[in-house]
Protein backbone atom coordinates (compact mmCIF):
# COMPACT_ATOMS: atom_id res chain seq x y z
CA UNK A 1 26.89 217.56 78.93
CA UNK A 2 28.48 215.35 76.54
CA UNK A 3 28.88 216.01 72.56
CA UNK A 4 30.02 213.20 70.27
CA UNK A 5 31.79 214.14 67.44
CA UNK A 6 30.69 212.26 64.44
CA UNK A 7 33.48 210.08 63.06
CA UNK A 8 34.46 210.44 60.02
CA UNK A 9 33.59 207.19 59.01
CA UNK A 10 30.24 208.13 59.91
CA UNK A 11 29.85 211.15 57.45
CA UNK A 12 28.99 210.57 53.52
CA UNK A 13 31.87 210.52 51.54
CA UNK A 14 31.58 212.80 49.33
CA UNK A 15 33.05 214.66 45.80
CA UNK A 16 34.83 217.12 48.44
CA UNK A 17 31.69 218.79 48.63
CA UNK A 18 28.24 218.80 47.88
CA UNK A 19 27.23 220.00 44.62
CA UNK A 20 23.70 221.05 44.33
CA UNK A 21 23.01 221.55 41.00
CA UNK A 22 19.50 222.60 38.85
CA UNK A 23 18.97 220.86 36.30
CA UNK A 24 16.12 221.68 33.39
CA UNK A 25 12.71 219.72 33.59
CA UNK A 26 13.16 218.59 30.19
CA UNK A 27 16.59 217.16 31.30
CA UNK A 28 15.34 215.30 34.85
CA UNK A 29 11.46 215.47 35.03
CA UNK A 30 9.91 217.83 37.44
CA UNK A 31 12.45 217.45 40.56
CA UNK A 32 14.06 220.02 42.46
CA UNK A 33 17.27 220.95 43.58
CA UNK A 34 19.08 217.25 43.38
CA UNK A 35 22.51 216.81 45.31
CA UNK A 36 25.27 214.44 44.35
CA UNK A 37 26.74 212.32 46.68
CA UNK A 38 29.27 209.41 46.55
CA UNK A 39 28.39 206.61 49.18
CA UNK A 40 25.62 208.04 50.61
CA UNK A 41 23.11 209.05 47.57
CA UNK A 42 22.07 206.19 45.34
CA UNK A 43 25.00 204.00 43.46
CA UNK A 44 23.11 202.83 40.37
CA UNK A 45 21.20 204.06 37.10
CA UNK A 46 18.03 202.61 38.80
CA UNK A 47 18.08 204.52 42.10
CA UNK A 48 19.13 207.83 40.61
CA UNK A 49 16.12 207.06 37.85
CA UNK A 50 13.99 207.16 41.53
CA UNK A 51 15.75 210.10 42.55
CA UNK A 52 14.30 211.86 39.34
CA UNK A 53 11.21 210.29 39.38
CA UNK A 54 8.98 209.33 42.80
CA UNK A 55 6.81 207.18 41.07
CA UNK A 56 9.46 204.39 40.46
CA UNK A 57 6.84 201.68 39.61
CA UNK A 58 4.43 203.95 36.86
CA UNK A 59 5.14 203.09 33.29
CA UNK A 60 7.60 205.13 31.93
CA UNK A 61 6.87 206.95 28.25
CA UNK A 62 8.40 205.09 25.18
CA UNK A 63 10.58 206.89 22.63
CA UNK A 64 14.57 208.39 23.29
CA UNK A 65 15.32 207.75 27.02
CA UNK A 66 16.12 211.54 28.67
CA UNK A 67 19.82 212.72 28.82
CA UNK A 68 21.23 210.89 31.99
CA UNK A 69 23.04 214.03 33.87
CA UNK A 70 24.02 211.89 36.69
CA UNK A 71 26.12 209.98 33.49
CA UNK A 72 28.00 212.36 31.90
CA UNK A 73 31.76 212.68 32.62
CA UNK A 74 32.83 215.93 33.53
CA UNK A 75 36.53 215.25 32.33
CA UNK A 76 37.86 218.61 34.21
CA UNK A 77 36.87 217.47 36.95
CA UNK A 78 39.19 214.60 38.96
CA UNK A 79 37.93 212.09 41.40
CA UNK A 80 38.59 214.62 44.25
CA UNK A 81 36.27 217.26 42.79
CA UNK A 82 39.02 219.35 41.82
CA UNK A 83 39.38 221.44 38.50
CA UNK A 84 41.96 220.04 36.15
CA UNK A 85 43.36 220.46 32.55
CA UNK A 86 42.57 217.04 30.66
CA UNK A 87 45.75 214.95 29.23
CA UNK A 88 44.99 214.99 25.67
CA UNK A 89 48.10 213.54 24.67
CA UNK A 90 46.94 209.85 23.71
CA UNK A 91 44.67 211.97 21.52
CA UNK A 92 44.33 211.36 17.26
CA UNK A 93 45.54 214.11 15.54
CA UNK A 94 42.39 215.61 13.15
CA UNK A 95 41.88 218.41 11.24
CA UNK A 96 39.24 220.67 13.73
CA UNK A 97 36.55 223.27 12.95
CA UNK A 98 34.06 225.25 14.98
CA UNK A 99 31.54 228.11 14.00
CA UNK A 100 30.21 230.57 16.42
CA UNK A 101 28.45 233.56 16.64
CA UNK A 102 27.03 236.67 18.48
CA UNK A 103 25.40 239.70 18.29
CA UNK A 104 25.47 243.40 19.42
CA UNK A 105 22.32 245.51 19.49
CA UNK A 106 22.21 248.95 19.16
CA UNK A 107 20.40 252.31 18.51
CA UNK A 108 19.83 252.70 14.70
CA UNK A 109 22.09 255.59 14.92
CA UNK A 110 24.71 253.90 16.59
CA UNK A 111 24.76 251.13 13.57
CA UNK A 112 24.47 254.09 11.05
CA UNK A 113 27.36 256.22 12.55
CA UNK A 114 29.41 252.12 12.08
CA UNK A 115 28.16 252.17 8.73
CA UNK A 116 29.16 255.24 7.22
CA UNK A 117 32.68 255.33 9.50
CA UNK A 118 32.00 258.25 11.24
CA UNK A 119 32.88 256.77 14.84
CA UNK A 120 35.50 258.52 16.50
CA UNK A 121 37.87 256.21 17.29
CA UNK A 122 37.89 254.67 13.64
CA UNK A 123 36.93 251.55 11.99
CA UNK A 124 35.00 249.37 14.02
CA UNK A 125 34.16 246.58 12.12
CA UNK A 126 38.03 246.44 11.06
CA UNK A 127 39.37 246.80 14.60
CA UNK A 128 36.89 243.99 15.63
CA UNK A 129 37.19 241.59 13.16
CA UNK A 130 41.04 241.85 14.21
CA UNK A 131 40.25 241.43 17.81
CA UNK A 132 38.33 238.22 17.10
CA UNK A 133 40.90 236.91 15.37
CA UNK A 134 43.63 238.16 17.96
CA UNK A 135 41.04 236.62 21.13
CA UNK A 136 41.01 233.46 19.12
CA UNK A 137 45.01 233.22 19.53
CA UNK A 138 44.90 233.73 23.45
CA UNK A 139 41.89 231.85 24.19
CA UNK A 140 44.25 229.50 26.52
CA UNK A 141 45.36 232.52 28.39
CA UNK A 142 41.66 233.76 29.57
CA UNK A 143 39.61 230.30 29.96
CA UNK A 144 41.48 228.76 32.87
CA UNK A 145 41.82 224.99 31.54
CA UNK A 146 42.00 225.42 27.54
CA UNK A 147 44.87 224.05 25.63
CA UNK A 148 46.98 226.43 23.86
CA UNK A 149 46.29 225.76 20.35
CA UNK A 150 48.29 226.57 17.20
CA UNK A 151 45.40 227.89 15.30
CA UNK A 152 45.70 227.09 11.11
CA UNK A 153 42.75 229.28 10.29
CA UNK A 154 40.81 232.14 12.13
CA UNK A 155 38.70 234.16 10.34
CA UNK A 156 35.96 236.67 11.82
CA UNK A 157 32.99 238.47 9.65
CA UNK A 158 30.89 240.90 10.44
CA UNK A 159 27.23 241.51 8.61
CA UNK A 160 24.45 244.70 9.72
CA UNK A 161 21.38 243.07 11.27
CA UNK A 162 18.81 244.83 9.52
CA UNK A 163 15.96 247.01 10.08
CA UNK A 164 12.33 245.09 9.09
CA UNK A 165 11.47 245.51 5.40
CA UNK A 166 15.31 246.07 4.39
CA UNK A 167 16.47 244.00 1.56
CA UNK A 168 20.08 242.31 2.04
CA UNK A 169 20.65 240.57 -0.79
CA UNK A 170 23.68 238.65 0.44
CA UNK A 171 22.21 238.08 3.95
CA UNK A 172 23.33 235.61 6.46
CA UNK A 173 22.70 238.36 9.34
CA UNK A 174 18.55 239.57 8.50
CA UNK A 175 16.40 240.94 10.41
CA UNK A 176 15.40 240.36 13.75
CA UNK A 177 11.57 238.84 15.10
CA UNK A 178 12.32 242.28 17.75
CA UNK A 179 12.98 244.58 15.00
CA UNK A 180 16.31 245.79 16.55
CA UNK A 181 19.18 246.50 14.75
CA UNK A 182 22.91 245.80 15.35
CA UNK A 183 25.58 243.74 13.85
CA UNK A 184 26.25 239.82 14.19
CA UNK A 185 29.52 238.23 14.24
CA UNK A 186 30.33 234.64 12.83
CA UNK A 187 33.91 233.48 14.06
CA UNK A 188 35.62 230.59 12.00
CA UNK A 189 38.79 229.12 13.47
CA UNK A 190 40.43 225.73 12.69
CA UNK A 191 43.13 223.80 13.55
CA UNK A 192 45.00 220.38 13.27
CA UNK A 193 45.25 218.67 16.67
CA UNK A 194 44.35 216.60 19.60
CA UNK A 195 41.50 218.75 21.06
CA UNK A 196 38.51 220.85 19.80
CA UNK A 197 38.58 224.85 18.95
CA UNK A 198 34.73 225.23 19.75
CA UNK A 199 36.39 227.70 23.01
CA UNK A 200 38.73 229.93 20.36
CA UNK A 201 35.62 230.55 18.04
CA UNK A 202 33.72 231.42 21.12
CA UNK A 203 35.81 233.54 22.31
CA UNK A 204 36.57 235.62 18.82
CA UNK A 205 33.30 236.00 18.46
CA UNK A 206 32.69 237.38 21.79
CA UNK A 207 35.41 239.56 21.62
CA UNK A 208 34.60 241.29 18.49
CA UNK A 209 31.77 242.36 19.88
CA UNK A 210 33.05 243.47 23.26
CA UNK A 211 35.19 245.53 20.59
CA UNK A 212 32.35 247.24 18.35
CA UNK A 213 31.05 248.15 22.48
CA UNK A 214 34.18 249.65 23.15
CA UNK A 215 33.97 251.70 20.00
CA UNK A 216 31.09 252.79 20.57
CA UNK A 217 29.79 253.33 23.92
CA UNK A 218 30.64 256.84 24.42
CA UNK A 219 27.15 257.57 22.36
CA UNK A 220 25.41 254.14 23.06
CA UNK A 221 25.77 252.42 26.24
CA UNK A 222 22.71 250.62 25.85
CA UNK A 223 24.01 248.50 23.38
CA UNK A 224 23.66 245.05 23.75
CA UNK A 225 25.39 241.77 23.04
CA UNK A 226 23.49 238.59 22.81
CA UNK A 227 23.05 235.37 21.59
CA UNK A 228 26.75 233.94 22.04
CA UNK A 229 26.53 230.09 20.73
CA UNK A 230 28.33 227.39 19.26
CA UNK A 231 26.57 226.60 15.49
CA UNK A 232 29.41 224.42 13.70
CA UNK A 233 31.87 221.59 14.90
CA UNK A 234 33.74 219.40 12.97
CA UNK A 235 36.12 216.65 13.77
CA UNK A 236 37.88 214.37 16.58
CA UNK A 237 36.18 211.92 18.33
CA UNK A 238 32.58 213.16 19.09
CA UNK A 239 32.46 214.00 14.70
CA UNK A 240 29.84 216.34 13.46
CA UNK A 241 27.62 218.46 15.32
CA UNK A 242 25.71 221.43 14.46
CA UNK A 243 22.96 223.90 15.81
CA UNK A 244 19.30 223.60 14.53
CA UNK A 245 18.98 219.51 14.23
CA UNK A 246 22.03 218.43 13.47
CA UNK A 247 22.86 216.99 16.69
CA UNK A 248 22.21 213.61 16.00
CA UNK A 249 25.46 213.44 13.81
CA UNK A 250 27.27 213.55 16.99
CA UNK A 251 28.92 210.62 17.84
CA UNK A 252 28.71 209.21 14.78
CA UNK A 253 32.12 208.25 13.03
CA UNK A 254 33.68 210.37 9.61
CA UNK A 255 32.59 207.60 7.41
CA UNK A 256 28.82 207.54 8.33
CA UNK A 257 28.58 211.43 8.46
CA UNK A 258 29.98 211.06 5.17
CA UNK A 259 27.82 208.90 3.82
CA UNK A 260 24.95 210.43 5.15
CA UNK A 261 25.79 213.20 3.59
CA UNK A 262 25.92 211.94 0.41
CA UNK A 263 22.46 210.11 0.79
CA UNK A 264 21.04 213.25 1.72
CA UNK A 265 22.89 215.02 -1.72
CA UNK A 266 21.61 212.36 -4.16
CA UNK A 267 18.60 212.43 -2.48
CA UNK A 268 17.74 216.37 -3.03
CA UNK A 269 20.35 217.72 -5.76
CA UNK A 270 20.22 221.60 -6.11
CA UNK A 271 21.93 223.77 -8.90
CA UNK A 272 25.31 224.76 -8.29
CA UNK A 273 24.23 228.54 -8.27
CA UNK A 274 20.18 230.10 -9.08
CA UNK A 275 19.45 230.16 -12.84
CA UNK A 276 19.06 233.56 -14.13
CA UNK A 277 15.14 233.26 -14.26
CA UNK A 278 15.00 232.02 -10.63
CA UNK A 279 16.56 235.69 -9.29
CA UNK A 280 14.55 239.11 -9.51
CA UNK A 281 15.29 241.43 -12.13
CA UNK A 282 18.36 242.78 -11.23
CA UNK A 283 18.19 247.05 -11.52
CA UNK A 284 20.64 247.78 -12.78
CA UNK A 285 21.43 247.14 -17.01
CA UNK A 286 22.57 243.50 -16.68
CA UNK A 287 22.52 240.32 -14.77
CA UNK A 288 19.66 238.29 -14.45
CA UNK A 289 16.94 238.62 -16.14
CA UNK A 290 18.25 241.25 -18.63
CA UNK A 291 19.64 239.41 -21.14
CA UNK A 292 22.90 241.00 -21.02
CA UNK A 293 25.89 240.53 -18.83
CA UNK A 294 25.90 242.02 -15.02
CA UNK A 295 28.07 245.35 -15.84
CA UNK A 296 31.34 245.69 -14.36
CA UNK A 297 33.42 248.27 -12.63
CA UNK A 298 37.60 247.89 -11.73
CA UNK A 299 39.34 249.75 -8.99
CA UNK A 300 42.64 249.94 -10.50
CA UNK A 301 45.72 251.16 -8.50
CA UNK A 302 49.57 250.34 -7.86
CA UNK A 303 50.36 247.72 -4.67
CA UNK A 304 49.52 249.52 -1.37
CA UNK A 305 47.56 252.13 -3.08
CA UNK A 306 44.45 250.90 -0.37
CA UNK A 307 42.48 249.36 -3.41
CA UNK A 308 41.30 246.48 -1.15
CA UNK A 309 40.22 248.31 1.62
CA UNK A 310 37.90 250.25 -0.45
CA UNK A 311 36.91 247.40 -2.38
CA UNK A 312 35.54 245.45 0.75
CA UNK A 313 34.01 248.89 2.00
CA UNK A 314 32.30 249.28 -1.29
CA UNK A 315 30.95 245.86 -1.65
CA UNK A 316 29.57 246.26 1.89
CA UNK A 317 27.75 249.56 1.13
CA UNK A 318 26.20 248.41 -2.44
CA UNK A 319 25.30 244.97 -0.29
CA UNK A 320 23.42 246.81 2.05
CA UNK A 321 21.53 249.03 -0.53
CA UNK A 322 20.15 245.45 -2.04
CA UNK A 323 22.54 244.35 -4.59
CA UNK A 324 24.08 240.90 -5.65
CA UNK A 325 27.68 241.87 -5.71
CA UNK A 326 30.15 240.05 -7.66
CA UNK A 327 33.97 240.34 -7.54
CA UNK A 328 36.84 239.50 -9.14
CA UNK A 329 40.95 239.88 -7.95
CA UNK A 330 43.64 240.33 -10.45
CA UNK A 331 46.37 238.00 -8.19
CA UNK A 332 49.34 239.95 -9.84
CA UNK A 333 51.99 237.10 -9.69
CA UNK A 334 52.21 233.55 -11.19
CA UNK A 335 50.32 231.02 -9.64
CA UNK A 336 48.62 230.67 -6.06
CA UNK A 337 47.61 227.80 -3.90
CA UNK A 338 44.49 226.41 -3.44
CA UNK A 339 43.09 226.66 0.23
CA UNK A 340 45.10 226.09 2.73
CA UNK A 341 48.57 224.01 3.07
CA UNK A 342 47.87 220.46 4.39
CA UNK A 343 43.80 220.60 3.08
CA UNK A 344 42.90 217.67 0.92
CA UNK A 345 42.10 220.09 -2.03
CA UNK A 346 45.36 221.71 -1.93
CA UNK A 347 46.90 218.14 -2.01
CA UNK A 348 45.20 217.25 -4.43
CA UNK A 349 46.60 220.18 -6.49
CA UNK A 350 50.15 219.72 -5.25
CA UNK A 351 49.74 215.86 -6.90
CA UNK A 352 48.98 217.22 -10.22
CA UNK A 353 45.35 218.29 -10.50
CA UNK A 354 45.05 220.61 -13.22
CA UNK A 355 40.78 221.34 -11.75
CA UNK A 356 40.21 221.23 -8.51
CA UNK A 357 36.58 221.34 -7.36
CA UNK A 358 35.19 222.41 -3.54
CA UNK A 359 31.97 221.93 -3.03
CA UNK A 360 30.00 222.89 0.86
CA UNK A 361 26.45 223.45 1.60
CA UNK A 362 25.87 226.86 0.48
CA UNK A 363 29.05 227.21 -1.67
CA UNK A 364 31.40 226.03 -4.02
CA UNK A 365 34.62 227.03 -5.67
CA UNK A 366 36.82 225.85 -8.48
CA UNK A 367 40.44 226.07 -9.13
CA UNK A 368 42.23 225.29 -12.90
CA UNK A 369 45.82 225.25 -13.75
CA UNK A 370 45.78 226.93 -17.28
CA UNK A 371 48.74 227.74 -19.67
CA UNK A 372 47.88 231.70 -20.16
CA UNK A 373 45.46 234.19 -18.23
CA UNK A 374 41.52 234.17 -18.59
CA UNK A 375 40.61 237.60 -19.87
CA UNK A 376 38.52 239.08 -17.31
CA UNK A 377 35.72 239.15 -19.58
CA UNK A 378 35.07 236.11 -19.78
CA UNK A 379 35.40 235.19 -16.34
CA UNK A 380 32.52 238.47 -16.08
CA UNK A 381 30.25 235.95 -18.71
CA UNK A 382 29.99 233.92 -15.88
CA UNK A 383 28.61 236.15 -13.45
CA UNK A 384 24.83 235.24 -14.12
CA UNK A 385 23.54 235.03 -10.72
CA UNK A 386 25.03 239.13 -9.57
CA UNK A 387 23.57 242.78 -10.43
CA UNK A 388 26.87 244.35 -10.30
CA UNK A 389 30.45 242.69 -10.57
CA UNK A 390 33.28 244.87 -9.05
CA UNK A 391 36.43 244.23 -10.31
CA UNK A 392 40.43 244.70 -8.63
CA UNK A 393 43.10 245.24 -10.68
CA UNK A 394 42.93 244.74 -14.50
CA UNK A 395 44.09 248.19 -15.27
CA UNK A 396 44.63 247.09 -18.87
CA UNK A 397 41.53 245.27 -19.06
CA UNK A 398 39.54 248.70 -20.66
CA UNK A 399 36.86 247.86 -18.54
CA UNK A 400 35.13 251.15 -16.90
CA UNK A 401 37.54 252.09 -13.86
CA UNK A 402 38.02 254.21 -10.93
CA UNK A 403 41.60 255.20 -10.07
CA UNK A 404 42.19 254.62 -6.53
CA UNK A 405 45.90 257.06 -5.58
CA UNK A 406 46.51 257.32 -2.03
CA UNK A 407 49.62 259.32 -3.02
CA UNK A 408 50.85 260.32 -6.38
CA UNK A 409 53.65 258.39 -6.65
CA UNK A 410 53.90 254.42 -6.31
CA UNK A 411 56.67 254.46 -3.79
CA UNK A 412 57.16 250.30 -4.34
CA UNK A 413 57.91 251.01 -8.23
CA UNK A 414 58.14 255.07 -8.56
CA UNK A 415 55.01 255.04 -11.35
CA UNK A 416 53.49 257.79 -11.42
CA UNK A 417 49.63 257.53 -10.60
CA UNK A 418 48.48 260.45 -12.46
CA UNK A 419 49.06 258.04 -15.32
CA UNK A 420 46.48 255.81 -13.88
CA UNK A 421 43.70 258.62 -15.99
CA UNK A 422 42.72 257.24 -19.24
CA UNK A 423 39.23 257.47 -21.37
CA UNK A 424 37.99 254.48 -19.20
CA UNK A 425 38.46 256.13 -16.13
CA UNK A 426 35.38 257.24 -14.40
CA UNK A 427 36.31 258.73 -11.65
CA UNK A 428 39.57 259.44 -9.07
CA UNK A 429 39.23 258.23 -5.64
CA UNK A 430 42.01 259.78 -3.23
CA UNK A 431 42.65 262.62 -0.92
CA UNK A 432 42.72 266.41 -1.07
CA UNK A 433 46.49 266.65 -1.59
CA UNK A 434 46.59 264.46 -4.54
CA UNK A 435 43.41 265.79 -6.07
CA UNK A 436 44.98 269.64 -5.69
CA UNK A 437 48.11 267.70 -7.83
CA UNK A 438 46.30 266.17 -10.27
CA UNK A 439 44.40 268.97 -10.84
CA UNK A 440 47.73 271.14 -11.44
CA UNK A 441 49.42 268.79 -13.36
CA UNK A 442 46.48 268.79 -15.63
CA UNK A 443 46.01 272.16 -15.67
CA UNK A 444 50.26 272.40 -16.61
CA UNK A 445 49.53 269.79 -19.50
CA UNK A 446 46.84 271.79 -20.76
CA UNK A 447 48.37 274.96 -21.19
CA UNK A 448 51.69 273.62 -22.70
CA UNK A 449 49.54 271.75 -25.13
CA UNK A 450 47.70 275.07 -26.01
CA UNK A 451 50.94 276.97 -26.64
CA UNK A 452 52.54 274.45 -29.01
CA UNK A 453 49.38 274.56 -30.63
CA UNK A 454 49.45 278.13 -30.81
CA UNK A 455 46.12 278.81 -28.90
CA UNK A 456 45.27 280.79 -26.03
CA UNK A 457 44.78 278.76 -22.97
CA UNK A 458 41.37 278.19 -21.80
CA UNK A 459 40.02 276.10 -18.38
CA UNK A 460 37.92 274.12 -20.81
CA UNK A 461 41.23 272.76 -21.76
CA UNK A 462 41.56 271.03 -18.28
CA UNK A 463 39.56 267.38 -18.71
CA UNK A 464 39.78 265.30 -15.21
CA UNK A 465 37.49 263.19 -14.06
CA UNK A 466 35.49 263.82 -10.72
CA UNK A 467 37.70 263.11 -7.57
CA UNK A 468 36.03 261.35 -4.84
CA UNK A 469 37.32 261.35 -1.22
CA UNK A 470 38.85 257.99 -0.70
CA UNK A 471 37.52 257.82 3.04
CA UNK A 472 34.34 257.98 2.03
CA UNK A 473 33.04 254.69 1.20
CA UNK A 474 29.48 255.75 0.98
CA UNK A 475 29.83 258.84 -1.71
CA UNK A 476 31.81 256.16 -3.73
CA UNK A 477 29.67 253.13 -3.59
CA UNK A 478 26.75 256.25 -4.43
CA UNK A 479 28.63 257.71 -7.66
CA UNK A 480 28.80 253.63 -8.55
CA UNK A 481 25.41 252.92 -8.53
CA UNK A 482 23.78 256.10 -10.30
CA UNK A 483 26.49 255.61 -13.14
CA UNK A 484 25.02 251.98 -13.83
CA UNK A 485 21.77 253.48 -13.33
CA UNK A 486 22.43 255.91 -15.71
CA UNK A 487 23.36 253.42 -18.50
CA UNK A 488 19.70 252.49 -18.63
C-alpha cells in the first residue's frame, strides 16, 4: 500500500498554527468556534462578513457596524505568530495616565479586625497601599512583554466597601448590590513616555489586594478578590478612554477631547463645591447648616513625632462613622511646589503665577503665592461644605489640640514634648512609657510648686490631660467626636 505525503505546498499556510478562538455573540453574531487561517480561510472583509454570518445575501441591520475581530492588529504578535515586545521607539513622547481598580471581599469580621488594626501581622491597608505602589514599579518584570517604565506618579488608595444602610460620607467605595463587605482599591500611576501605563495600574491594584489576602488569610481564606478593570486612560495616540460610556473618546485627538469637554462644561456648569443648604445638617456644632463654622481640632507634635500617621488613621475612622472630614497641613518650611515637576500647573507657577487654579471632574484645587502666612482660621472660614475640620500642625494657632509624643524628647531638635501641654490641649496621645513620664514630671512640678508656696502637697495638685494610646486610632477618633458632641 502506498501513502502520499501531502506536500507542503498542498497544506494551508498558516499563522504557525491554528488559532481557534471564541469570540462573544455581541462581537460576531451567533457563530461558533471560528479558526483563522492565512491562504486557506477567506482573504477579504466580505468573506469573513460570510464566515460570521450564513445568510450573506439578508439585509443587514443599520446603525454602528459590529467590532471587526478578524481587523484588529494584535501588535505582539509578528507575522510568524510569535509573541514579541513592540518597538515603541518612533513613538511621541506624552504625558500618560491610567486608573484601575479591584476589590477584596471578606467576612465582616475580617474587615473589622482591618479596621480597628488588630491583624496580626500589622497594618494592612499601609503594607498594601505600599505594595501597589512597589507592583506598579516592576510591572515589566512579571507581564512578559511590558516596557519598563520610569513611573512619575503612583499612588494607591484604599476605601471599606460598606455594609447596606451605612453612611460614608466621603464614599467612592459604597455598598455593594450583594451586600458583602470588603475593601476596594483604586491604583493611579502616570508617566511621561512612548507607551501606555494601563498594565502598572493594573497590576498595583491587583497587588494590593493579593496583599490585604496575605494579611489576612490565616482567619479568612474565603476572602475574595474581584472586579480587576481598567476605568481611566489618558494620553498617546488612542487619547481618552474611560469605563461607563466614555469609550467613544477613544481615538479621538487632544484637541477634540478638549473641546468636547468644554462643550459639555458650558453646557451643564455645577458649583465648585455644595452650598451649605444643599448638605444635611451636619451633627456636630458647626458646618453646614448651623450657622457657625465646622469646629476644628490640631494634632500638634515635633517632626517624626507620627502626627501624620494618626492623622490619616483618624480621618479614616471619623469617615467611616459618617462625617465630612476636612483637613488642613501646616507645611513647616517656605514655599512648596505645585503638583508635580514638568505638569502644566506647576509651569505655570514656575513662570510667575502668583494663583494657580486646577480644576477635574469631581475636584479642584488652588494654589497662591502670598507675602505672609494665612492664619489657619481663616483658611477654617472656608470649610463650609465639612462637619469636622482636623487640623496638623499649628501648635501656636490656640486652636483645641491633642498632643501627639511618641517619645518625650524631639530627638531632631532636643524640645522637650512635655511642653507640648497647654490650656488648649485636650488630650495626650502616646504610649505607656511617656504617659508614666508625663505623669511624674507633673506630679514633680506639682509638689515643688506646693512647697514654695508653703502648702502641703495634694494629688489634686497634679492637672494632665487624659492620655490616649497612640495605637489606637479608634479610642482617639471616639474621644474626638463625643468632645464636639459635647459642645452642643
Amino acid at each position: 500500500m502506498t501513502t502520499r505525503t501531502p506536500d507542503k505546498h498542498d497544506r494551508p499556510k498558516t499563522l504557525g498554527r491554528e488559532v481557534h478562538e471564541k469570540y462573544p455573540a455581541s462581537v460576531v453574531g451567533e457563530g461558533g468556534e471560528l479558526t483563522l487561517v492565512e491562504g486557506g480561510g477567506p482573504s477579504n472583509r466580505d468573506a469573513r462578513a460570510d464566515l460570521r454570518n450564513p445568510d450573506a445575501g439578508a439585509a443587514q441591520p443599520t446603525g454602528p457596524a459590529p467590532r471587526d475581530a478578524y481587523r484588529d492588529e494584535l501588535t505582539h504578535v509578528d507575522e510568524h505568530g510569535d509573541v514579541r515586545m513592540v518597538d515603541v521607539g518612533e513613538k511621541a513622547v506624552t504625558q500618560r495616565l491610567a486608573i484601575a481598580e479591584g476589590s477584596i471581599l471578606m467576612h465582616p469580621e475580617t474587615q473589622a479586625m482591618i479596621l480597628e488594626d488588630r491583624a496580626k501581622k500589622g497594618d494592612v491597608l499601609a503594607c498594601a497601599r505600599v505594595a501597589g505602589i512597589m507592583a506598579s514599579k516592576r510591572t515589566s518584570d512579571i507581564i512578559p512583554m511590558c516596557h519598563p517604565l520610569n513611573l512619575t506618579k503612583a499612588k494607591v488608595e484604599i476605601a471599606p466597601i460598606t455594609a447596606p444602610g451605612t453612611k460614608l460620607a466621603s464614599g467612592w467605595a459604597p455598598e455593594r448590590e450583594d451586600g458583602r463587605v470588603g475593601f476596594r482599591v483604586r491604583a493611579t500611576c502616570g508617566v511621561t513616555g512612548v507607551t501606555g501605563i494601563e498594565m502598572e495600574a493594573l497590576t498595583a491594584a491587583s497587588a494590593a489586594c493579593l496583599t490585604i489576602y496575605d494579611m489576612c488569610k490565616a482567619v479568612d481564606r474565603g476572602m475574595e478578590i474581584v472586579d480587576v478593570r481598567l476605568l481611566h486612560k489618558e494620553g498617546g495616540r488612542s487619547g481618552l478612554w474611560e469605563r461607563g460610556g466614555a469609550e467613544g473618546m477613544a481615538g479621538t485627538d487632544d484637541a477634540t477631547a478638549s473641546a468636547d469637554s468644554a462643550n459639555a462644561a458650558n453646557a451643564a456648569p455645577s458649583p465648585i463645591s455644595p452650598a451649605p443648604e444643599d448638605l444635611d445638617p451636619s451633627p456636630l456644632p458647626g458646618g453646614p447648616r448651623t450657622g457657625a463654622a465646622a469646629p476644628a481640632i490640631a494634632f500638634v507634635g515635633y517632626q517624626n513625632a507620627g502626627k501624620t500617621t494618626l492623622v490619616e488613621k483618624v480621618i479614616s475612622r471619623l469617615t467611616q462613622r459618617g462625617l465630612r472630614v476636612g483637613s488642613i497641613k501646616h507645611h513647616g518650611h517656605k514655599g512648596f511646589d505645585i503638583d508635580q515637576p514638568g505638569k502644566d500647573s506647576w509651569r505655570h507657577a514656575q513662570a510667575g503665577s502668583r494663583h494657580v487654579g486646577l480644576v477635574s471632574p469631581g475636584a479642584y484645587a488652588e494654589y497662591a503665592r502670598i507675602d505672609g502666612e494665612v492664619p489657619v482660621r481663616d483658611l477654617i472660614a472656608h470649610y463650609t461644605d465639612v462637619d469636622i475640620v482636623i487640623v496638623e500642625g499649628y501648635k501656636t494657632a490656640g486652636l483645641p489640640s491633642i498632643a501627639v509624643a511618641r517619645s518625650g524628647i524631639d530627638r531632631m531638635r532636643g524640645r522637650d514634648s512635655f511642653e507640648l501641654i497647654d490650656e488648649n490641649t485636650l488630650a495626650v496621645a502616646c504610649n505607656d512609657v511617656v504617659a508614666r513620664d508625663f505623669r511624674t514630671r507633673a506630679a514633680k512640678a506639682a509638689r515643688t510648686a506646693a512647697g514654695e508656696e508653703g502648702r502641703a502637697f495634694n494629688e489634686s495638685d497634679v492637672t494632665l490631660p487624659p492620655f490616649l494610646d497612640i495605637n489606637d486610632s479608634a479610642a482617639i477618633a471616639s474621644f474626638v467626636y463625643d468632645h464636639l458632641q459635647n459642645l452642643k
